[in-house]
Every structure is written in structure tokens, then in C-alpha cells.
PDB file of N, CA and C in Angstrom:
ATOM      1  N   UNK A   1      66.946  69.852  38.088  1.00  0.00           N
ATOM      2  CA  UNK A   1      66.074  69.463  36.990  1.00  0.00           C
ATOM      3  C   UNK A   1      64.620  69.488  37.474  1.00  0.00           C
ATOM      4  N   UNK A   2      63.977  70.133  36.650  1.00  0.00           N
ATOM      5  CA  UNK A   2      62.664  70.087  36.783  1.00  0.00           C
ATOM      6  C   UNK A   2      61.611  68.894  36.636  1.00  0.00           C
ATOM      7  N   UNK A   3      60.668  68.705  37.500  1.00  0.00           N
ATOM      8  CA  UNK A   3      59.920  67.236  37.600  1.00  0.00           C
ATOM      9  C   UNK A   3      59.109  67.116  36.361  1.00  0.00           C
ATOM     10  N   UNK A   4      59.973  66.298  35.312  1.00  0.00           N
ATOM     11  CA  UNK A   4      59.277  65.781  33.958  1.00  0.00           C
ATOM     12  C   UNK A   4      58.124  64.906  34.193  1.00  0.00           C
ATOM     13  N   UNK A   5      58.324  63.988  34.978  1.00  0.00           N
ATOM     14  CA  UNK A   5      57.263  63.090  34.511  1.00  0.00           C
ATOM     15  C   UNK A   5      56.889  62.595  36.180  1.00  0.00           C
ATOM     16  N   UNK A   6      55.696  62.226  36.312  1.00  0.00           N
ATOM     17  CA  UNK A   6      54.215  61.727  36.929  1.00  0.00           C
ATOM     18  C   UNK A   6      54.480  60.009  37.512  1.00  0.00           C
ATOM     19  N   UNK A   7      55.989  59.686  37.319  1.00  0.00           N
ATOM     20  CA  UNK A   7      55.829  57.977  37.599  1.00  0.00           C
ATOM     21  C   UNK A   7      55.334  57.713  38.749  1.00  0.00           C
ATOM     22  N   UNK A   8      56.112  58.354  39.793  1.00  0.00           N
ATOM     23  CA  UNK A   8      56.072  57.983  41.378  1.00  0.00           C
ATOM     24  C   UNK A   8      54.680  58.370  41.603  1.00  0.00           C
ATOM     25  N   UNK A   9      53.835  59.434  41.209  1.00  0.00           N
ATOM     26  CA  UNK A   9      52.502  59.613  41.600  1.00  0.00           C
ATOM     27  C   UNK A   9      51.703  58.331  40.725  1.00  0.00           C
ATOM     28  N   UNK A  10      52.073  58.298  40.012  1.00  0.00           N
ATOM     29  CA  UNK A  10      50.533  57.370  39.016  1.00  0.00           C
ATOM     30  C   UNK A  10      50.862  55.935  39.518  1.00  0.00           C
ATOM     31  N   UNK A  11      52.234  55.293  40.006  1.00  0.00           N
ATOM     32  CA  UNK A  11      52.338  54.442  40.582  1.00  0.00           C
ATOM     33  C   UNK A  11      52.002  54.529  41.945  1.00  0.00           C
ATOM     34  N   UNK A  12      51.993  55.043  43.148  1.00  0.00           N
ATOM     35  CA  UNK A  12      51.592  55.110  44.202  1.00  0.00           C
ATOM     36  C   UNK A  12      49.838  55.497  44.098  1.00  0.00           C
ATOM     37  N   UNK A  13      49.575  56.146  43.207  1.00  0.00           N
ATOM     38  CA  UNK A  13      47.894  56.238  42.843  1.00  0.00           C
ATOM     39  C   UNK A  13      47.585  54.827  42.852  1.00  0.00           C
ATOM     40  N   UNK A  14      48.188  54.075  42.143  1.00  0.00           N
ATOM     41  CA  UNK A  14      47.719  52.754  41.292  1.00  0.00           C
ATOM     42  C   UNK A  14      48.296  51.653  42.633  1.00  0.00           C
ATOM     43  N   UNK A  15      48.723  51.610  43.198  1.00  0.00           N
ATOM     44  CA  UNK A  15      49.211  51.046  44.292  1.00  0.00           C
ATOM     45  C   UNK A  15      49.954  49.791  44.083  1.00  0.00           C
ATOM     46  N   UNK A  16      51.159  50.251  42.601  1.00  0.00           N
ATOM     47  CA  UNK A  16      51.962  49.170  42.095  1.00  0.00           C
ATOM     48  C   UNK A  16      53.711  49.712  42.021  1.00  0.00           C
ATOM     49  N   UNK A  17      54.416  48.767  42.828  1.00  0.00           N
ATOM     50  CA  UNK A  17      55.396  48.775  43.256  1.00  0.00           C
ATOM     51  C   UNK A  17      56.307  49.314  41.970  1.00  0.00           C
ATOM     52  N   UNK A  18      57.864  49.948  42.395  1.00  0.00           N
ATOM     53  CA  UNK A  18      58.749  50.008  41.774  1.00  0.00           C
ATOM     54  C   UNK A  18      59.059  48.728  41.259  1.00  0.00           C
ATOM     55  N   UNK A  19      59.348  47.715  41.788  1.00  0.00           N
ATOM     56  CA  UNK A  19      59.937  46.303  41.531  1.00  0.00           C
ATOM     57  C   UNK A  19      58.869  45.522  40.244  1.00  0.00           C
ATOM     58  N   UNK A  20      57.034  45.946  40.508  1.00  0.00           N
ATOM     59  CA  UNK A  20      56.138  45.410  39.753  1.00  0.00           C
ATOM     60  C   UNK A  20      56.800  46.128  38.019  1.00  0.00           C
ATOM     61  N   UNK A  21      56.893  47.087  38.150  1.00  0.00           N
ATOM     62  CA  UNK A  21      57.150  47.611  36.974  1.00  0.00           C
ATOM     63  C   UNK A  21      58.655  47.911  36.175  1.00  0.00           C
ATOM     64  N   UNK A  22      59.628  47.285  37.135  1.00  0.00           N
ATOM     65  CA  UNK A  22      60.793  47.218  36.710  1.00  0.00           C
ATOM     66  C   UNK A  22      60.608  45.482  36.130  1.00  0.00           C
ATOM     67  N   UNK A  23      60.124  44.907  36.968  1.00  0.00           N
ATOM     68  CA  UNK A  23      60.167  43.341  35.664  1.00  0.00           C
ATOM     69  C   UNK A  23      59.280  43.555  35.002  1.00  0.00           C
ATOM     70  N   UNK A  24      58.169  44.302  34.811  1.00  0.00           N
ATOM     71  CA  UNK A  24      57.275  44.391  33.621  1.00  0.00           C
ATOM     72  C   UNK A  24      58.289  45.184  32.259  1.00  0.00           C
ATOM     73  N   UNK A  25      59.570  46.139  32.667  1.00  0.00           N
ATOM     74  CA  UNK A  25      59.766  46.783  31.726  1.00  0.00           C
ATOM     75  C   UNK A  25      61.693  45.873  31.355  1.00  0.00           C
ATOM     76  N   UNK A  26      61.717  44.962  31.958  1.00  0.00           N
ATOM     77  CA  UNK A  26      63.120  44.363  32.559  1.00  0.00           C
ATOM     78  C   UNK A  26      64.079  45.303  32.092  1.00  0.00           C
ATOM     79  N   UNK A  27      63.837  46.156  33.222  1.00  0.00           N
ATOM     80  CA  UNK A  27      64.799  47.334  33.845  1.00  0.00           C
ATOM     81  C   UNK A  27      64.868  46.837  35.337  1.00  0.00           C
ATOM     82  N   UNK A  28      66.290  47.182  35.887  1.00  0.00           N
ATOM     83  CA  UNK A  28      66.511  47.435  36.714  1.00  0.00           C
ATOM     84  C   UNK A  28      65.884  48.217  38.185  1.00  0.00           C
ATOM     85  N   UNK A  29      65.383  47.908  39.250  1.00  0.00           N
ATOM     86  CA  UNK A  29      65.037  48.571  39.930  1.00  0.00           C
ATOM     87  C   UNK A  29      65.488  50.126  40.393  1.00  0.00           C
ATOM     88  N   UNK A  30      66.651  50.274  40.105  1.00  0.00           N
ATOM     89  CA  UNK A  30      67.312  50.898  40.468  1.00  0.00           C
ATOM     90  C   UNK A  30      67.289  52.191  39.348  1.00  0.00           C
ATOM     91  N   UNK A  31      66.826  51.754  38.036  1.00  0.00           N
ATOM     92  CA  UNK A  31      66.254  52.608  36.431  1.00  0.00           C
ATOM     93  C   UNK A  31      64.995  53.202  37.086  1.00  0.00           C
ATOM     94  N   UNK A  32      64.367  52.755  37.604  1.00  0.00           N
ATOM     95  CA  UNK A  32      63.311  52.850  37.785  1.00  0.00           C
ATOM     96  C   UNK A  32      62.735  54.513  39.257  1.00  0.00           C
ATOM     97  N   UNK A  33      63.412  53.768  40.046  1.00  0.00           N
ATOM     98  CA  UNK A  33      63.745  54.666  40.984  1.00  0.00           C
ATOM     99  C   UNK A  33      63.917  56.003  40.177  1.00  0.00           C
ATOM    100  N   UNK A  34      65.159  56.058  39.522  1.00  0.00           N
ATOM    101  CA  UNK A  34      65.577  57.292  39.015  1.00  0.00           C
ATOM    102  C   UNK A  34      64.589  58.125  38.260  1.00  0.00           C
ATOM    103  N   UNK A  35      63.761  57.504  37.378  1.00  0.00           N
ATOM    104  CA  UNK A  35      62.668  57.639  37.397  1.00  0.00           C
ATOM    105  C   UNK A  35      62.023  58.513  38.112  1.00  0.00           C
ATOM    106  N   UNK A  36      61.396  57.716  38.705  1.00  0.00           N
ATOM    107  CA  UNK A  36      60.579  58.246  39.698  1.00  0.00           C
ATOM    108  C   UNK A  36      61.015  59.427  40.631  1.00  0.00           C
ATOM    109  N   UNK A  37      62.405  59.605  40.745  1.00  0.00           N
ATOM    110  CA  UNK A  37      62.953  61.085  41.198  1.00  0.00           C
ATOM    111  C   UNK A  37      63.084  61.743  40.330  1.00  0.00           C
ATOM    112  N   UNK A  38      62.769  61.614  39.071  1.00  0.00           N
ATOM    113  CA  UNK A  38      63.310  62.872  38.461  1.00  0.00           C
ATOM    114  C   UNK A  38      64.878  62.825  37.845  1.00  0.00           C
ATOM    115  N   UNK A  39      65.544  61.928  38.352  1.00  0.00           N
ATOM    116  CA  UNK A  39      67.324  62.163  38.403  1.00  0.00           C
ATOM    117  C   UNK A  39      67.340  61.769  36.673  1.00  0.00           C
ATOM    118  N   UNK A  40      66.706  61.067  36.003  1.00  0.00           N
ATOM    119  CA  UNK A  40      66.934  60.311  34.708  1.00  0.00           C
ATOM    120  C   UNK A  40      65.189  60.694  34.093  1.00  0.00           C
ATOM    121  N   UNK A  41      64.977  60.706  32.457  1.00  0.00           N
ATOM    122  CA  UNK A  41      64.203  60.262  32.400  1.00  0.00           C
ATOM    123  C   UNK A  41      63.590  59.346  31.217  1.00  0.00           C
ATOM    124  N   UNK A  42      62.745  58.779  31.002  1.00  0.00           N
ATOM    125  CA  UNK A  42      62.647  57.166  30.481  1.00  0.00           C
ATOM    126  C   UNK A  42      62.425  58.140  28.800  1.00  0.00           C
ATOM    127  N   UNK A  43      63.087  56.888  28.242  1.00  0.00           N
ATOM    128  CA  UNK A  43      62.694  57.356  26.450  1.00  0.00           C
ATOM    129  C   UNK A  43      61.446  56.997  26.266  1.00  0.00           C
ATOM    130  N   UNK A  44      60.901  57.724  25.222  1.00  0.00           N
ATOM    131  CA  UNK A  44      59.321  58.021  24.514  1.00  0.00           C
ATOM    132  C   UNK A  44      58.924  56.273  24.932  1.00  0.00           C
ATOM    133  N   UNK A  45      59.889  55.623  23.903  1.00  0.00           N
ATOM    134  CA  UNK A  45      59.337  54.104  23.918  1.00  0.00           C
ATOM    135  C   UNK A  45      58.615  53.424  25.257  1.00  0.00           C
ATOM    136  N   UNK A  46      59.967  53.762  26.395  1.00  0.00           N
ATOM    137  CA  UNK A  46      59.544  53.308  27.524  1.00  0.00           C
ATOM    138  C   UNK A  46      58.604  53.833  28.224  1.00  0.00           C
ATOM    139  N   UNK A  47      58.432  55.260  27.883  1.00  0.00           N
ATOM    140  CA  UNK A  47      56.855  55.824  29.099  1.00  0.00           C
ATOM    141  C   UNK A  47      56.148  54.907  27.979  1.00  0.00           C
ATOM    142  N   UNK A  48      56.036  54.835  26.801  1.00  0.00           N
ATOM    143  CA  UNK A  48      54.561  54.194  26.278  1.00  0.00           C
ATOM    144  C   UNK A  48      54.865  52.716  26.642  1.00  0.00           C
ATOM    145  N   UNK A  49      55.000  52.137  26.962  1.00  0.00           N
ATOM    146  CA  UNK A  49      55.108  50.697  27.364  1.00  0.00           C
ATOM    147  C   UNK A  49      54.641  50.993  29.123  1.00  0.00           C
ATOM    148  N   UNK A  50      55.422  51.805  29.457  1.00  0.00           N
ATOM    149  CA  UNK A  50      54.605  52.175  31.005  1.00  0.00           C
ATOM    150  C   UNK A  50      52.899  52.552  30.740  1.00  0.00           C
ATOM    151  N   UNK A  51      53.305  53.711  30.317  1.00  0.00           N
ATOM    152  CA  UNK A  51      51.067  54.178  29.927  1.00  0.00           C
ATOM    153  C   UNK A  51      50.453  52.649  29.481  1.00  0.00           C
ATOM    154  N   UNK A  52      50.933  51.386  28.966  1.00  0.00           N
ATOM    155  CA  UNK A  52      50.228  50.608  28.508  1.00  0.00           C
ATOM    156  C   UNK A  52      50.094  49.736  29.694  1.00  0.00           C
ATOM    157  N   UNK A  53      51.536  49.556  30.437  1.00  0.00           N
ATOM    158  CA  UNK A  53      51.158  48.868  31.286  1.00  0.00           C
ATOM    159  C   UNK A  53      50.110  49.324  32.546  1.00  0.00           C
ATOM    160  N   UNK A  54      50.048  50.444  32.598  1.00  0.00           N
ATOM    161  CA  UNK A  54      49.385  51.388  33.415  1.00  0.00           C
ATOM    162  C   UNK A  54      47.462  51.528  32.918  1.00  0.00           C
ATOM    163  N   UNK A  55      47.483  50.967  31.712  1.00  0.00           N
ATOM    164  CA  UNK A  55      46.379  51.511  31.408  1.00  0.00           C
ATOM    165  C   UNK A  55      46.546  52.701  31.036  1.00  0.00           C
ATOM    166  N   UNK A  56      47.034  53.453  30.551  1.00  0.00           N
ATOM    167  CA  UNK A  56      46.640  55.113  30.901  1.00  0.00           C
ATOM    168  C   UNK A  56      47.172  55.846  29.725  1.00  0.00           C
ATOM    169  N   UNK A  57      46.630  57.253  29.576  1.00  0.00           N
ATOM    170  CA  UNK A  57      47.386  57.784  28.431  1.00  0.00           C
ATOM    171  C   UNK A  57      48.513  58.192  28.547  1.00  0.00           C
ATOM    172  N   UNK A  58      49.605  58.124  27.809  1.00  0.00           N
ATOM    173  CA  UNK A  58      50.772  58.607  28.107  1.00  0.00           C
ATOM    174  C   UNK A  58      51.050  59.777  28.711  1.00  0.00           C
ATOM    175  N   UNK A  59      50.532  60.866  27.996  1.00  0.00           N
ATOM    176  CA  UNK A  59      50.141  62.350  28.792  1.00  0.00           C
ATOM    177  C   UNK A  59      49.925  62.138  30.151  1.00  0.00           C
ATOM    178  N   UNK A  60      49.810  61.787  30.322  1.00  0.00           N
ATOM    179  CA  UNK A  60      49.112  61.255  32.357  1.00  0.00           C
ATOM    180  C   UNK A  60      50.312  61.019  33.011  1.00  0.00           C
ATOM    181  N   UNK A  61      51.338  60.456  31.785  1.00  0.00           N
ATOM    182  CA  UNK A  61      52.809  60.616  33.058  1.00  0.00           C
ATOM    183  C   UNK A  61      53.269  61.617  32.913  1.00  0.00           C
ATOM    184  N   UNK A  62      53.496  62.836  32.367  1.00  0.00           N
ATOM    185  CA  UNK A  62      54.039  63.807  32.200  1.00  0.00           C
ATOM    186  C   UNK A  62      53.402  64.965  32.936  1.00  0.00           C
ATOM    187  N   UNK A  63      54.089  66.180  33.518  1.00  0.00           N
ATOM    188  CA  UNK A  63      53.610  66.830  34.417  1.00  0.00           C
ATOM    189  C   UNK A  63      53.855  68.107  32.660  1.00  0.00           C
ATOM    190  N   UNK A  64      52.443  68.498  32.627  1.00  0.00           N
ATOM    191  CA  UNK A  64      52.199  69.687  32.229  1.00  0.00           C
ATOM    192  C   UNK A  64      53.018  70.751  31.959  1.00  0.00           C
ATOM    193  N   UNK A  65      53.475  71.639  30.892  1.00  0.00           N
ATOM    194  CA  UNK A  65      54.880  72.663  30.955  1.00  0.00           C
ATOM    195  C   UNK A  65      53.853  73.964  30.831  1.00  0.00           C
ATOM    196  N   UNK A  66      54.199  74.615  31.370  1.00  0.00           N
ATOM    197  CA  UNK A  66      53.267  76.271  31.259  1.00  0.00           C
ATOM    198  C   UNK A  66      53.982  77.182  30.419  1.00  0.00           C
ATOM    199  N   UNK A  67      54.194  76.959  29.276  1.00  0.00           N
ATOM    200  CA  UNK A  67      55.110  77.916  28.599  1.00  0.00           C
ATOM    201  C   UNK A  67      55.105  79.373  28.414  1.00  0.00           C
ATOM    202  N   UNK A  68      53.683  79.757  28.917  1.00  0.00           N
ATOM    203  CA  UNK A  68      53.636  81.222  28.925  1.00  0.00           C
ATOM    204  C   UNK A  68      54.512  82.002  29.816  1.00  0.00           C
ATOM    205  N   UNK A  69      55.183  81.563  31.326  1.00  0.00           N
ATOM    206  CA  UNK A  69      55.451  81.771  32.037  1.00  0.00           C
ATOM    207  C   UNK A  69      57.390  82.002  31.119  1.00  0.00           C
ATOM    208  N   UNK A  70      57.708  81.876  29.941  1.00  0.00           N
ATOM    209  CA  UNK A  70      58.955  81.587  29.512  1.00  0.00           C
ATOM    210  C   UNK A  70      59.112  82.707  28.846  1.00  0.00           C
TER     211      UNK A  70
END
């Protein structure tokens, strides 16, 4: 699977833990992780509750798709 979304970078940018944002979203640490690899990824609802908790625009977690290349 291709890397959807930006968690593990915008959290290590921001210098706030997996654990900070698994009780901010009361998910599991372990949701979270997956996340952040890529293995799972979070519904619309939950990146926008992340971008809020983050400050940030939602777009900012998502890694860019180049569709010309398709």
C-alpha cells in the first residue's frame, strides 16, 4: 500500500507523541501506530479531528497523488 497520509511526519515535525494523540483521539495506541505506517488508514472524521488537533489543514496530512503519472 501506498503512503496515504503524512501522520508520522507532521507528528515528529510537531514533536507530539503517538500516545499524546491517541488520548486526544481515545484510540488506542496501537490505531495509531498503524497509522502512522501506513498499514490502516484513519476515516475523513478522524484525520479532521487530528488537523484540528494539530492545528493544521487537513491536506497537510495527506501525501499528494500525481495522477498524471496513471
Amino acid at each position: 500500500m501506498a503512503d496515504l497520509n503524512r501522520i508520522k511526519v507532521v507528528l515528529a515535525e510537531k514533536k507530539i507523541s503517538n500516545k499524546s494523540l491517541a488520548e486526544h483521539l481515545n484510540k488506542r495506541e496501537e490505531t495509531i501506530s498503524r497509522w502512522c505506517k501506513n498499514k490502516q488508514q484513519p476515516s475523513i472524521d478522524d484525520l479532521n479531528k487530528i488537523a484540528e488537533f494539530l492545528r493544521m489543514d487537513i491536506r497537510d496530512l495527506l501525501n499528494p497523488s500525481d495522477w498524471s503519472k496513471k
